[in-house]
C-alpha atoms as a PDB file:
ATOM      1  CA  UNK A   1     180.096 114.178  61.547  1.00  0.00           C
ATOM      2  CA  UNK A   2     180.856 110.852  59.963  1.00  0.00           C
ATOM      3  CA  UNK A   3     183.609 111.711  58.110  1.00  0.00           C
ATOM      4  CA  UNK A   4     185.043 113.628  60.641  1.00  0.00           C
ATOM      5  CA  UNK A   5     184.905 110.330  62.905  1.00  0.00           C
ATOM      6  CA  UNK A   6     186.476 108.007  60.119  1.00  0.00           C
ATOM      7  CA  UNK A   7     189.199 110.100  59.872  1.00  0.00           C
ATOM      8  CA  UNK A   8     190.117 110.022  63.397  1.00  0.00           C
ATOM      9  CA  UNK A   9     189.386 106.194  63.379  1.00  0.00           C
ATOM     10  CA  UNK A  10     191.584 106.031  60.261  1.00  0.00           C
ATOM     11  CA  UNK A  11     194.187 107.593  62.406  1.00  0.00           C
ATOM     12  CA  UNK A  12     194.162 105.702  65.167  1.00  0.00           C
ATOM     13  CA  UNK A  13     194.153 102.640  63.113  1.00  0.00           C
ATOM     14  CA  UNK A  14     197.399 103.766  61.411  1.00  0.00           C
ATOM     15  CA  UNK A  15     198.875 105.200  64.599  1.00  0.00           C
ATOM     16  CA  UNK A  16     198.688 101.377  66.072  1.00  0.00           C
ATOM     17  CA  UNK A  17     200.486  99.569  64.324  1.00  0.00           C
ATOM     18  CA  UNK A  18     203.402 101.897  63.922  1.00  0.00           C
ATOM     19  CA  UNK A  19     203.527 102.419  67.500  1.00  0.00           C
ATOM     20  CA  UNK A  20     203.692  98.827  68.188  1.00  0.00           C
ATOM     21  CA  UNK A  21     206.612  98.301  65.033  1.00  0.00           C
ATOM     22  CA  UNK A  22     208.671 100.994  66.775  1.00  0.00           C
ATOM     23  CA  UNK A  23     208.769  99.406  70.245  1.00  0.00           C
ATOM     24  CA  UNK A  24     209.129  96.323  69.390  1.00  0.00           C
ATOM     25  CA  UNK A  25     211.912  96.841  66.917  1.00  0.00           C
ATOM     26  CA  UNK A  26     213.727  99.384  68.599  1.00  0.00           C
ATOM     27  CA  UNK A  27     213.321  99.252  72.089  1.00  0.00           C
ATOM     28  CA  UNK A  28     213.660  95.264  72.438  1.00  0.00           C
ATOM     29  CA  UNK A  29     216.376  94.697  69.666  1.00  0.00           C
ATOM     30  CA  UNK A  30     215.760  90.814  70.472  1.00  0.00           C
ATOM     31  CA  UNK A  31     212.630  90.755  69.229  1.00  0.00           C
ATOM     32  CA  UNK A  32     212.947  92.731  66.177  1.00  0.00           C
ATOM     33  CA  UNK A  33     211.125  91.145  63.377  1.00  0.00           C
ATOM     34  CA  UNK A  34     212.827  89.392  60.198  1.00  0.00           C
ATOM     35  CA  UNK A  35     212.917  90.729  57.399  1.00  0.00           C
ATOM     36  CA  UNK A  36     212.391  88.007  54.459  1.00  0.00           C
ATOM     37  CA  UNK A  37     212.300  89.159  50.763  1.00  0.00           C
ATOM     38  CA  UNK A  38     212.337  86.672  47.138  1.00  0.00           C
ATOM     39  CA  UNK A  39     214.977  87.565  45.179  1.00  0.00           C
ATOM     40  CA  UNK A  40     214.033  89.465  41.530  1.00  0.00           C
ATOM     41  CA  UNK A  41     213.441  86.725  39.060  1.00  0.00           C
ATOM     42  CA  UNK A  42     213.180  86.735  35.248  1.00  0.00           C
ATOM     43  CA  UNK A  43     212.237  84.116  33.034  1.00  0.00           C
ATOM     44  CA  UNK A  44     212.649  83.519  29.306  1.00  0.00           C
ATOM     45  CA  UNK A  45     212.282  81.491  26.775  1.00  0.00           C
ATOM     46  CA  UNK A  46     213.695  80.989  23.060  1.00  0.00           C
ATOM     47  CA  UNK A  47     213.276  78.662  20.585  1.00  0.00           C
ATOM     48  CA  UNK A  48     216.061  76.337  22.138  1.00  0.00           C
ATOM     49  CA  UNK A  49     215.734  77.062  26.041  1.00  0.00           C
ATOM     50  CA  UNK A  50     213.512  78.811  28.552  1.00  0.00           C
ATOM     51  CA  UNK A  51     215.984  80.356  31.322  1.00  0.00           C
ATOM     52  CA  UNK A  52     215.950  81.533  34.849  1.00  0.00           C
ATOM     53  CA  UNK A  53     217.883  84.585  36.448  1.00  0.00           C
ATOM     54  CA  UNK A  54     217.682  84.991  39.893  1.00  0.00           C
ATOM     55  CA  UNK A  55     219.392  88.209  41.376  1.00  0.00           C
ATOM     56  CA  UNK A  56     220.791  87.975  44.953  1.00  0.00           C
ATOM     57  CA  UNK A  57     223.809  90.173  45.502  1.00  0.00           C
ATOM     58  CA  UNK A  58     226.253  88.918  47.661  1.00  0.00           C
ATOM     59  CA  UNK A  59     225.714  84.821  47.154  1.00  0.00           C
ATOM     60  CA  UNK A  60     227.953  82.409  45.599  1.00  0.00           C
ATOM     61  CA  UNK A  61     227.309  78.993  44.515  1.00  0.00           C
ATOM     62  CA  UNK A  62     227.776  77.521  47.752  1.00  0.00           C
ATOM     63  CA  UNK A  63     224.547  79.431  48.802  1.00  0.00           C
ATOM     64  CA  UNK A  64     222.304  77.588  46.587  1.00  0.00           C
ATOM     65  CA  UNK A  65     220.420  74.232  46.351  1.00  0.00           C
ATOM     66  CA  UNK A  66     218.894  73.074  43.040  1.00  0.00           C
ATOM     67  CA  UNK A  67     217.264  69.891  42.342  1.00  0.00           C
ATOM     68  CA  UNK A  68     214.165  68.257  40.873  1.00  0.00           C
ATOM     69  CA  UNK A  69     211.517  66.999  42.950  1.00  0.00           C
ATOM     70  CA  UNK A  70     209.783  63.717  42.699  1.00  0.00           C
ATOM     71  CA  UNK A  71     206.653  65.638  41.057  1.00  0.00           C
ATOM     72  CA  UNK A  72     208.845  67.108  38.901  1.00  0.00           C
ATOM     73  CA  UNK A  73     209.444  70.555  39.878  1.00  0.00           C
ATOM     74  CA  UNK A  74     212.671  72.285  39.870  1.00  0.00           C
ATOM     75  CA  UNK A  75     213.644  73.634  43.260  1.00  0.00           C
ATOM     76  CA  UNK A  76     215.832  76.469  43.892  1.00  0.00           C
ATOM     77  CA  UNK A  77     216.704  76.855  47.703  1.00  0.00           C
ATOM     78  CA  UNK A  78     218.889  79.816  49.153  1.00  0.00           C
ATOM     79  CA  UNK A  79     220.400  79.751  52.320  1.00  0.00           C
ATOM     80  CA  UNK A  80     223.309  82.420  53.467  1.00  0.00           C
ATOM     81  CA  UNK A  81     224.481  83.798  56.758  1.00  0.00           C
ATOM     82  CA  UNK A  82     226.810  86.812  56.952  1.00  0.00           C
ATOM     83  CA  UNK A  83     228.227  88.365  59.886  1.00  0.00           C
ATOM     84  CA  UNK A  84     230.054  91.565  60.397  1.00  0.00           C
ATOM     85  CA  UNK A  85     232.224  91.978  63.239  1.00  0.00           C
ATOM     86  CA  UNK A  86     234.053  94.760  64.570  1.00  0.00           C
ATOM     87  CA  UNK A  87     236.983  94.779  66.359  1.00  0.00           C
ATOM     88  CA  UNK A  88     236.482  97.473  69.316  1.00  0.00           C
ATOM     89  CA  UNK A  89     238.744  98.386  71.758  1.00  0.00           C
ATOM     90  CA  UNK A  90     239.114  97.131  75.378  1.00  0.00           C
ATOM     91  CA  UNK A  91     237.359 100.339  76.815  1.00  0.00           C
ATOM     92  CA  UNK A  92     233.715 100.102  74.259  1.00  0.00           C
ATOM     93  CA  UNK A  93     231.282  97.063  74.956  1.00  0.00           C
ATOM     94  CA  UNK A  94     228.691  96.257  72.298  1.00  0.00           C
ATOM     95  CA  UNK A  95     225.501  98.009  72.296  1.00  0.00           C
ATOM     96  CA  UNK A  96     224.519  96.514  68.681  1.00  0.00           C
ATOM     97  CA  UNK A  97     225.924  93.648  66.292  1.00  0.00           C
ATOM     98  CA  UNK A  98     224.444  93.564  63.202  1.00  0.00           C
ATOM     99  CA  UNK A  99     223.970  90.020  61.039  1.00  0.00           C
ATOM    100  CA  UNK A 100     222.304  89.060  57.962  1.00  0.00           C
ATOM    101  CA  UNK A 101     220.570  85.684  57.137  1.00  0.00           C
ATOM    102  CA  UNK A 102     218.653  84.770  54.268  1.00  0.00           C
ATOM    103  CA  UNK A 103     216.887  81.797  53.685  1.00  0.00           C
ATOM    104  CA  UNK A 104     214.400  81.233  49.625  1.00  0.00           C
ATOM    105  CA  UNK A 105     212.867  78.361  48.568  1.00  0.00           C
ATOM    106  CA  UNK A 106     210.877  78.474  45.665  1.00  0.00           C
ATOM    107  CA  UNK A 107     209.687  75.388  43.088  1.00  0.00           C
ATOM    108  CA  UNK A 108     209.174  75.839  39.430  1.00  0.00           C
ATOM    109  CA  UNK A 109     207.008  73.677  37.317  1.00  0.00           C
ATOM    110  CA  UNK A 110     208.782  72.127  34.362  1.00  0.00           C
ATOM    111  CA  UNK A 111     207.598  72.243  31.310  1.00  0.00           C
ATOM    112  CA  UNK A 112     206.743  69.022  29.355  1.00  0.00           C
ATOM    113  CA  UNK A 113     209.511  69.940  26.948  1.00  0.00           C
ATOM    114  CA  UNK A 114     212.370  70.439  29.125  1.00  0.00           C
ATOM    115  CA  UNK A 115     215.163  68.161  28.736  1.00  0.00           C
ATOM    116  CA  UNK A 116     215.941  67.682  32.880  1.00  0.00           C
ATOM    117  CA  UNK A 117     218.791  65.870  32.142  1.00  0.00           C
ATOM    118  CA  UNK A 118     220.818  68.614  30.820  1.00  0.00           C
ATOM    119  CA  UNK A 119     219.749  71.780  33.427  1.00  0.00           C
ATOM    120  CA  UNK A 120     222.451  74.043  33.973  1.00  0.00           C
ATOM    121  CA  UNK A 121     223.120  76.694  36.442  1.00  0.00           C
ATOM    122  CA  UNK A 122     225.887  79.310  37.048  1.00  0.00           C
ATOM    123  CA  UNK A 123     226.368  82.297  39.250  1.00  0.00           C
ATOM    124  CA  UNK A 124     227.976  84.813  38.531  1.00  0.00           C
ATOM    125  CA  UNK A 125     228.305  88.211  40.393  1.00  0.00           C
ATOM    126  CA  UNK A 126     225.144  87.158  42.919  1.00  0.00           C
ATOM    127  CA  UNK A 127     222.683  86.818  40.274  1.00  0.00           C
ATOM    128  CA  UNK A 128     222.211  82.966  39.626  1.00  0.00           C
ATOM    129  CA  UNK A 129     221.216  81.352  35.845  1.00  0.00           C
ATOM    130  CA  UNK A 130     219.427  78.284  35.503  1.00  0.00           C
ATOM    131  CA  UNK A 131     219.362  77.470  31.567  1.00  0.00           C
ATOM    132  CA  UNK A 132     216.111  74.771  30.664  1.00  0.00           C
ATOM    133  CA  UNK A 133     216.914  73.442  27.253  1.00  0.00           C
ATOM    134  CA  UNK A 134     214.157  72.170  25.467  1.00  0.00           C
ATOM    135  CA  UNK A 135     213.827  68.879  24.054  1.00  0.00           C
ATOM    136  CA  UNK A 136     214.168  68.584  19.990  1.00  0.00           C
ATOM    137  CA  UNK A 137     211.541  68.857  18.025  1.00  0.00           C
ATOM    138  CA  UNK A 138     210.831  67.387  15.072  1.00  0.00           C
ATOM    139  CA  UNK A 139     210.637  68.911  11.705  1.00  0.00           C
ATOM    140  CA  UNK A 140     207.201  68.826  10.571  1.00  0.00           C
ATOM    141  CA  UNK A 141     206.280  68.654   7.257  1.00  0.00           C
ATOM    142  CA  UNK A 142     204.039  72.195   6.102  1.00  0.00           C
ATOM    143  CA  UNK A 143     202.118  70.441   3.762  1.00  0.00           C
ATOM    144  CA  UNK A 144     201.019  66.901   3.128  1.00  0.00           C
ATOM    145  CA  UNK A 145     198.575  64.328   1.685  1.00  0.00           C
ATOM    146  CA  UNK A 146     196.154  62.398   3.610  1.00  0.00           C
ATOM    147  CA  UNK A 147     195.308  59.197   2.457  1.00  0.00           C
ATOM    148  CA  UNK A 148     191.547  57.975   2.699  1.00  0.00           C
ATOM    149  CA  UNK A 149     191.272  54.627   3.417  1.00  0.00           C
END
């Protein structure tokens, strides 16, 4: 009989919260919840950079903010408002507008060798590259002596 009792538990459980997600998204449009996502982000390095791609479809370079804090992380800050708007004709009224906003933020921690002064970043069909070039190494010797003293 237990089982049979979790799994109408179970079901009431899930029944809940989908009840209360349908009426309060559907029948009370003003209160329908926003919907926040992060955009996809990839990161790699080579031996001369690391780089960032961030993929938001739709943005331009107005959309973004990126700077470096003062404990040295790199920010990268989205913010973007789109509305649609239909003309209707003087007999319809509006039942439903629809609008996007998106708002990121997200900081990165630098690496030691990253030379800040010389970040980059370019958009370019709503996916955003931030190039990190690394600082110059220099060439170590393989193989050497130590002297004793």
């Amino acid at each position: 009989m237990l089982p049979m009792f979790s799994n109408n538990y179970r079901n009431a459980m899930n029944f809940m919260p989908a009840f209360f997600n349908d009426f309060f998204n559907d029948s009370f449009p003003e209160m329908r919840q926003v919907h926040t996502t992060s955009p996809a982000i990839n990161v790699t390095e080579s031996d001369k950079d690391y780089k960032l791609d961030l993929a938001v479809p739709g943005t331009t370079k107005k959309d973004y903010h990126i700077n470096i804090t003062e404990d040295g992380n790199l920010m990268i800050s989205l913010e973007k408002e789109q509305k649609t708007e239909e003309k209707g004709d003087e007999k319809r009224r509006w039942l439903r507008r629809e609008f996007s906003y998106q708002k990121f933020s997200q900081a990165f921690t630098l690496p030691d060798d990253v030379e800040r002064e010389k970040i980059e970043a370019t958009v370019n069909d709503g996916v955003l590259t931030v190039v990190l070039p690394k600082k110059a190494q220099e060439a170590l010797p393989s193989s050497r002596q130590i002297e004793i003293k």
